[in-house]
C-alpha atoms as a PDB file:
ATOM      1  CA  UNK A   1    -166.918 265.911  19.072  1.00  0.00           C
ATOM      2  CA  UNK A   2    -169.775 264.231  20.054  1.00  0.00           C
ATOM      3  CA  UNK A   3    -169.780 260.287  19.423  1.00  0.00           C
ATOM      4  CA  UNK A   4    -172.921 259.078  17.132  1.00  0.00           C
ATOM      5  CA  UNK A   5    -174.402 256.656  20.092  1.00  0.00           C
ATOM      6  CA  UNK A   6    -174.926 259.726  21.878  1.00  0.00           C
ATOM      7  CA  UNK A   7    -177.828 260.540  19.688  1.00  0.00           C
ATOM      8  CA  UNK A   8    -181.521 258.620  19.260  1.00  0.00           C
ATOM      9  CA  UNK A   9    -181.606 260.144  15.381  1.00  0.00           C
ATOM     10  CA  UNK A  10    -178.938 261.522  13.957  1.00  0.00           C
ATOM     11  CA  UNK A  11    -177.392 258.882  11.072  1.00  0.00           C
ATOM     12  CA  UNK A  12    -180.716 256.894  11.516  1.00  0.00           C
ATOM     13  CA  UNK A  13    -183.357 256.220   9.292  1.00  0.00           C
ATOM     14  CA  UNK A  14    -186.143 257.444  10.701  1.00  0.00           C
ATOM     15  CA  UNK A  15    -189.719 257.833   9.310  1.00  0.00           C
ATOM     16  CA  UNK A  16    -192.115 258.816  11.853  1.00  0.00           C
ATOM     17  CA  UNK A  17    -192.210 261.914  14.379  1.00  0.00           C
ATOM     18  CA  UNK A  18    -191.027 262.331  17.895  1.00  0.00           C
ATOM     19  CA  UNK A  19    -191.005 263.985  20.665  1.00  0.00           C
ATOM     20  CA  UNK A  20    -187.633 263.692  22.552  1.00  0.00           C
ATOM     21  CA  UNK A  21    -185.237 266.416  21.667  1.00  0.00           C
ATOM     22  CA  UNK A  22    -181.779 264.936  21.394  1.00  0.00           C
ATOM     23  CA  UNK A  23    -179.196 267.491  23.185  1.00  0.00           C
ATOM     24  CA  UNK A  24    -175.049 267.950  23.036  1.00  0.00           C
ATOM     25  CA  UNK A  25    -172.180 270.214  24.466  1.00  0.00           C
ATOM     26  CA  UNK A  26    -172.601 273.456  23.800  1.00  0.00           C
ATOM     27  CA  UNK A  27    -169.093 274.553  21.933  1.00  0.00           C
ATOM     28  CA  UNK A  28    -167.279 277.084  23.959  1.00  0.00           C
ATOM     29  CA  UNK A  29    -167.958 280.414  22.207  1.00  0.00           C
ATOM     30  CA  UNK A  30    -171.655 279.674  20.978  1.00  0.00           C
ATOM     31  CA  UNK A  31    -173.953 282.697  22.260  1.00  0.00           C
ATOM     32  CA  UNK A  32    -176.974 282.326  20.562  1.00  0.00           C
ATOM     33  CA  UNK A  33    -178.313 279.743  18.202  1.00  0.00           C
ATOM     34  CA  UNK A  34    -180.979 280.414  15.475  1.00  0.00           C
ATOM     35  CA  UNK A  35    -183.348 277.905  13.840  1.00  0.00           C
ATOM     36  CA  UNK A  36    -185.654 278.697  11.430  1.00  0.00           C
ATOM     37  CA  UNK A  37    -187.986 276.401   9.279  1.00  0.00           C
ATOM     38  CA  UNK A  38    -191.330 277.277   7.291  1.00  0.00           C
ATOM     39  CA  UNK A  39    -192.269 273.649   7.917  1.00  0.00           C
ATOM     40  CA  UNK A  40    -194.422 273.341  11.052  1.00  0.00           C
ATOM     41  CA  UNK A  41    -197.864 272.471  10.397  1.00  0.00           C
ATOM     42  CA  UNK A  42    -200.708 271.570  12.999  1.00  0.00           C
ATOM     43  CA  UNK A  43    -204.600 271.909  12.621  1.00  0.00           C
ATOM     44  CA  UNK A  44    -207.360 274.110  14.132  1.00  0.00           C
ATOM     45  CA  UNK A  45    -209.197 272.714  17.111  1.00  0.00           C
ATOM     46  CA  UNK A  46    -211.962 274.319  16.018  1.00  0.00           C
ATOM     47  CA  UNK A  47    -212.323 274.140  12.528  1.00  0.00           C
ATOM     48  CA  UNK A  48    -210.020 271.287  11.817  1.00  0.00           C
ATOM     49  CA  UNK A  49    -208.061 273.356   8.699  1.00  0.00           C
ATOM     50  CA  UNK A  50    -204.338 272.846   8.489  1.00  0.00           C
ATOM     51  CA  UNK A  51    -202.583 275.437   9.789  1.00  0.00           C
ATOM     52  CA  UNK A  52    -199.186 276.518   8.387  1.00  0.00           C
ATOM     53  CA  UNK A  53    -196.212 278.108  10.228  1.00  0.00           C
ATOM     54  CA  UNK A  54    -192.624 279.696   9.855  1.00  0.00           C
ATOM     55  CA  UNK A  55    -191.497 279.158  12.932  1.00  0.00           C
ATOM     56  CA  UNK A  56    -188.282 280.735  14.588  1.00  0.00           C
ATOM     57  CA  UNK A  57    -186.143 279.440  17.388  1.00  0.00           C
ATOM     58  CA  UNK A  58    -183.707 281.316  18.850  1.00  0.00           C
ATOM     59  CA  UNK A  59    -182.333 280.166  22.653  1.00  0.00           C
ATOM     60  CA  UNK A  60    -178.824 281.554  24.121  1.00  0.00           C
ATOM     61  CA  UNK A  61    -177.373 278.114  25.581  1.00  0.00           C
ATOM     62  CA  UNK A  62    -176.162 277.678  29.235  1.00  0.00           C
ATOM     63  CA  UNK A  63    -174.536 274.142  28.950  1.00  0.00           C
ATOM     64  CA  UNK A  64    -176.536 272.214  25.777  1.00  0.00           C
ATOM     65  CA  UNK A  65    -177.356 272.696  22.374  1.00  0.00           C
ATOM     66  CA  UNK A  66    -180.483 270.619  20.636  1.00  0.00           C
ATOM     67  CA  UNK A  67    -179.422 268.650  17.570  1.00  0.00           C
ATOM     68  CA  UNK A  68    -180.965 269.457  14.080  1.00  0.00           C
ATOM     69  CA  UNK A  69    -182.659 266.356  13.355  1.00  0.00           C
ATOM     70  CA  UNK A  70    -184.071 265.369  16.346  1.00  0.00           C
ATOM     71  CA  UNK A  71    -185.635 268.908  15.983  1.00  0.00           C
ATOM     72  CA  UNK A  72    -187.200 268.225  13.007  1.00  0.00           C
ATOM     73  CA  UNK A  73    -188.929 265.100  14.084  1.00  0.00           C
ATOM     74  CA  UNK A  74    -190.310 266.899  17.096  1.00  0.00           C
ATOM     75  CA  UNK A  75    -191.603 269.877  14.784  1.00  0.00           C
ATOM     76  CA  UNK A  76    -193.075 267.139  12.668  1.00  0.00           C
ATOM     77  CA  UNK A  77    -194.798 265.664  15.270  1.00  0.00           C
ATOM     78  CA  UNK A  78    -197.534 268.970  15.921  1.00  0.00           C
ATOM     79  CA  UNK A  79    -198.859 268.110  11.841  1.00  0.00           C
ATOM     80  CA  UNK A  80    -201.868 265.948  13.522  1.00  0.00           C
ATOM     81  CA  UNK A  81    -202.253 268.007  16.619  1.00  0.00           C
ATOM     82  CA  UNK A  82    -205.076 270.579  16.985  1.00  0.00           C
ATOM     83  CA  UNK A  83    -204.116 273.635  18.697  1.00  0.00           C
ATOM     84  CA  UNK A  84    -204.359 277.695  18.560  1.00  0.00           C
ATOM     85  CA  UNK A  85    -200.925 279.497  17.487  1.00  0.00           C
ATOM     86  CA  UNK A  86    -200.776 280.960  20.928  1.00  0.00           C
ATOM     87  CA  UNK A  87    -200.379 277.309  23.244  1.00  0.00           C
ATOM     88  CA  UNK A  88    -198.231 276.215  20.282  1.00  0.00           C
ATOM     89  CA  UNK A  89    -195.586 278.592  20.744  1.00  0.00           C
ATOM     90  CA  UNK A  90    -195.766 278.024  24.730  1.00  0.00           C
ATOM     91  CA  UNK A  91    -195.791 274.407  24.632  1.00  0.00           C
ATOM     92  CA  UNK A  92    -192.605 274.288  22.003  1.00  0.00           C
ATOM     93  CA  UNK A  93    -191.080 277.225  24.365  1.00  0.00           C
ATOM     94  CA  UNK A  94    -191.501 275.158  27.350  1.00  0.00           C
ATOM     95  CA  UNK A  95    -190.305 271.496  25.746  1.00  0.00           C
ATOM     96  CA  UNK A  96    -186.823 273.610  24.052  1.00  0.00           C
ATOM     97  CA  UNK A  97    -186.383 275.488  27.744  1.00  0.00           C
ATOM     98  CA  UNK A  98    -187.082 272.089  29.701  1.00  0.00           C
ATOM     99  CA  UNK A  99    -184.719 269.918  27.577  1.00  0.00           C
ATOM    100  CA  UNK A 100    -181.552 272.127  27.618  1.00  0.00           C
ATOM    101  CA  UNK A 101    -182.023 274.969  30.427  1.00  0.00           C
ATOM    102  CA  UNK A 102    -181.069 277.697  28.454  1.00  0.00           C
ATOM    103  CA  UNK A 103    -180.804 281.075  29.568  1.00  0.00           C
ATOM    104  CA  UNK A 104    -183.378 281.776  27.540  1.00  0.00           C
ATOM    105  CA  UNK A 105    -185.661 280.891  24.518  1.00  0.00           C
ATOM    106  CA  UNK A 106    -187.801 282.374  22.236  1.00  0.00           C
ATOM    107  CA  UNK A 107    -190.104 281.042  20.093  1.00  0.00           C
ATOM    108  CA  UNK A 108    -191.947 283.075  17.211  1.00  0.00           C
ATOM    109  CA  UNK A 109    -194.361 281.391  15.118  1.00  0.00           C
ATOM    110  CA  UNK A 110    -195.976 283.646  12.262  1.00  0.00           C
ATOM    111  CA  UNK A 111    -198.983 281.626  11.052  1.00  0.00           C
ATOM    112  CA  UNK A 112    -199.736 281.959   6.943  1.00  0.00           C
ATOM    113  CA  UNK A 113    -202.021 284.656   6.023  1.00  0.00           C
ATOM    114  CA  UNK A 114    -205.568 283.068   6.281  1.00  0.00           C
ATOM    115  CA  UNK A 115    -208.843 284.780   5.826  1.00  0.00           C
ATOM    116  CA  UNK A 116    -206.725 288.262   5.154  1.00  0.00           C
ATOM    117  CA  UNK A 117    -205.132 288.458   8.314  1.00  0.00           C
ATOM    118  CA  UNK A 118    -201.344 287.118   9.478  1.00  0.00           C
ATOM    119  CA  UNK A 119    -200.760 286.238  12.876  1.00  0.00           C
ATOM    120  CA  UNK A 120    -197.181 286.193  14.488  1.00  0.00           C
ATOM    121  CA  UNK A 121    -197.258 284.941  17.974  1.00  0.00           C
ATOM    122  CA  UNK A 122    -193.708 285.086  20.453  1.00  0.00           C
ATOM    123  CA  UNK A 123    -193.758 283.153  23.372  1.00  0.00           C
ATOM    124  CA  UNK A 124    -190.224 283.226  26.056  1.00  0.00           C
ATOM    125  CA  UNK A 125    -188.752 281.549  28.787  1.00  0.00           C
ATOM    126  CA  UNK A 126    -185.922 282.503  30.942  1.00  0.00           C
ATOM    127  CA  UNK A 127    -184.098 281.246  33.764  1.00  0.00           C
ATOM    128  CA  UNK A 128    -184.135 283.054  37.058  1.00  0.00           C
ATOM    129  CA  UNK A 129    -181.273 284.869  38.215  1.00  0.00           C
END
């Protein structure tokens, strides 16, 4: 079990976003892990309208997990950036893959339906073998 002063968030009070993804052990038999949340929000850089996202995580683990809450704050921390769906999904990709060296990751972000069309947008990293 992981000891509490291992972690920057978890059992903190904590009221602003961040960008560090707090990491642990992966448990022996953990394949895949799954996180989904319809809470990730960030703004056009064009016409400055909120955007609003279900996003999906999904990463088979190598040696580390990322912990819930730190997650959270991180996804929290896109609501006052401006950026198309497409580089969102990369750059979250890219920060999950970088911080625990999966085997892979996958990241699917499925914008809501705005001016009568939905856009879902998948963006992967894997390790080379």
């Amino acid at each position: 079990m992981e000891c509490m002063e291992n972690f920057n968030f978890l059992g903190k009070k904590i009221n602003a976003p961040s960008k560090q993804l707090d990491t642990f052990e992966k448990p022996k038999d953990v394949q895949n892990v799954k996180f989904e949340s319809s809470e990730l929000t960030s703004f056009c850089p064009v016409t400055h309208q909120p955007d609003f996202y279900t996003i999906i995580i999904e990463f088979a683990p190598d040696k580390l997990c990322i912990e819930s809450k730190s997650l959270k704050l991180y996804l929290w921390s896109f609501r006052e950036e401006a950026s198309f769906a497409e580089a969102l999904a990369d750059i979250i990709a890219g920060d999950i893959f970088n911080a625990i060296q999966p085997f892979w990751c996958r990241v699917t972000l499925i914008q809501n339906i705005r001016g009568g069309l939905q856009l879902s947008v998948v963006a992967e990293k894997r390790k080379d073998i």
